[in-house]
Protein backbone atom coordinates (compact mmCIF):
# COMPACT_ATOMS: atom_id res chain seq x y z
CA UNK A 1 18.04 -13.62 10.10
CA UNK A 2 18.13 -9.82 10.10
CA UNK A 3 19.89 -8.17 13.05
CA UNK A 4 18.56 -4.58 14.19
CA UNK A 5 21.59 -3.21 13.22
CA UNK A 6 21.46 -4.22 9.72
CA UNK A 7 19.97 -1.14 7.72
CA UNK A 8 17.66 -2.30 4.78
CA UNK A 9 17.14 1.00 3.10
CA UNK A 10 17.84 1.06 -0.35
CA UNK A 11 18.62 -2.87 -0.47
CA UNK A 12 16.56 -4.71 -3.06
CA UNK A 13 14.91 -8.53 -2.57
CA UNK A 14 13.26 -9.91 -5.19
CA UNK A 15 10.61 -6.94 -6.64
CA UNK A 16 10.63 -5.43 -3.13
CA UNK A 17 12.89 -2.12 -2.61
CA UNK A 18 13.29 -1.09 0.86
CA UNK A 19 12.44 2.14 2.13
CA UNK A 20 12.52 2.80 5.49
CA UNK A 21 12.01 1.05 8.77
CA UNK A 22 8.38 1.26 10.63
CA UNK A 23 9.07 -0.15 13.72
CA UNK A 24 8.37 -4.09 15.58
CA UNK A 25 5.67 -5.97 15.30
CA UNK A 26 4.02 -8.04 18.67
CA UNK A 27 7.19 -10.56 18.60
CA UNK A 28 9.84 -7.71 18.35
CA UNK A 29 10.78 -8.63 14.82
CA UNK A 30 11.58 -5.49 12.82
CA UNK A 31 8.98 -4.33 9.98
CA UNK A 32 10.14 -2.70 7.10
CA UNK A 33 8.13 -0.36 4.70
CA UNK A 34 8.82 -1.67 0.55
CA UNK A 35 7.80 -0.93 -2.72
CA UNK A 36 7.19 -3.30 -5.44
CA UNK A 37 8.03 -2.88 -8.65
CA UNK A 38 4.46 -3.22 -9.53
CA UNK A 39 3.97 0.27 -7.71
CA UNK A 40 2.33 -1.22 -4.45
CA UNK A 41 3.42 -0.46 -1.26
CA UNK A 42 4.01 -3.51 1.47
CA UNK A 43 4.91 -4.00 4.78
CA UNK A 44 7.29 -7.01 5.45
CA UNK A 45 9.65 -8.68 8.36
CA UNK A 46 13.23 -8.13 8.48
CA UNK A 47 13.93 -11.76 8.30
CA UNK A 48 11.45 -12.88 5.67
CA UNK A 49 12.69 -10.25 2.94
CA UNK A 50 14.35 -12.11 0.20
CA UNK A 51 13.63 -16.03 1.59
CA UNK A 52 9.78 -15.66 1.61
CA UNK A 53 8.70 -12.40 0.73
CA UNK A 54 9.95 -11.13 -2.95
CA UNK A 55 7.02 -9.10 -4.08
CA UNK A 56 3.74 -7.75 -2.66
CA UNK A 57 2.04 -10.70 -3.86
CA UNK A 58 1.98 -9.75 -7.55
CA UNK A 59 4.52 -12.41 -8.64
CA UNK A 60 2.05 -15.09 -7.25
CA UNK A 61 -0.94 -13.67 -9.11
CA UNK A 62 1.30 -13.43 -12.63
CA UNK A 63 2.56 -16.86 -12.04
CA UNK A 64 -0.99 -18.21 -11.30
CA UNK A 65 -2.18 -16.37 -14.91
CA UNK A 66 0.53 -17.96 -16.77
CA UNK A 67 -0.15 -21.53 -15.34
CA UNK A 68 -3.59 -20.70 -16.15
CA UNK A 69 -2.95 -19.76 -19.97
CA UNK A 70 -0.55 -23.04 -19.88
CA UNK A 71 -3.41 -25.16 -18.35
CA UNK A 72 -5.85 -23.92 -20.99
CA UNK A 73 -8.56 -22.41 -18.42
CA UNK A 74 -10.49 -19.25 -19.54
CA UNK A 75 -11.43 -16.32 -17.62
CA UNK A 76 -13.65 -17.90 -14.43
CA UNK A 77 -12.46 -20.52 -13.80
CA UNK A 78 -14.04 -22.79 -16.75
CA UNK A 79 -11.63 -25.20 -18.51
CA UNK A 80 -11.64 -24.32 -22.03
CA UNK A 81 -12.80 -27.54 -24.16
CA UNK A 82 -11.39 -28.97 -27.12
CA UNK A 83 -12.32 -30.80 -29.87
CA UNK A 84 -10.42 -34.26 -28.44
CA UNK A 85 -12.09 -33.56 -25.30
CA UNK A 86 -16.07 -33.50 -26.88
CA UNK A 87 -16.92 -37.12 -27.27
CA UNK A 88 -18.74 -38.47 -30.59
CA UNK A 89 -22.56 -39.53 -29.82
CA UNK A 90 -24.37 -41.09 -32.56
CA UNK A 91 -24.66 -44.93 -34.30
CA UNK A 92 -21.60 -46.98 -34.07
């Protein structure tokens, strides 16, 4: 866990570069102002920088993308058929 006196700026979890300190949230934890590499800006805990929180939630929507391409699901949500999956109706 992050102590108060630890100073973030500059320091670099994950995609997340800190910038500058914003204050405490209802619990007293300290809040710290970040930018992704993506470009967003984000808002995250002292101590959850680096164990939970390494991007602005970016990472999360490229790896669901990539499971999706892996998975073989198109664009809404449809799986994507193929021709072992069409079963042969007719005489037999």
């Amino acid at each position: 866990m992050t102590r108060a006196k630890d100073d973030l700026t500059g320091k670099k979890f994950g995609r997340l570069t800190v910038l500058h300190q914003t204050g405490k949230d209802h619990n007293r934890h300290i809040i710290w102002f970040c930018r992704c590499d993506c470009g967003r800006y984000f808002k995250a805990r002292a101590g959850n920088l680096g164990a939970n929180t390494n991007s602005c939630g970016c990472l999360r929507r490229e790896k669901a993308a990539r499971q999706a391409i892996k998975r073989n699901y198109r664009h809404g949500g449809q799986f994507a058929t193929t021709g072992r999956d069409y079963i042969k109706v007719g005489p037999t």
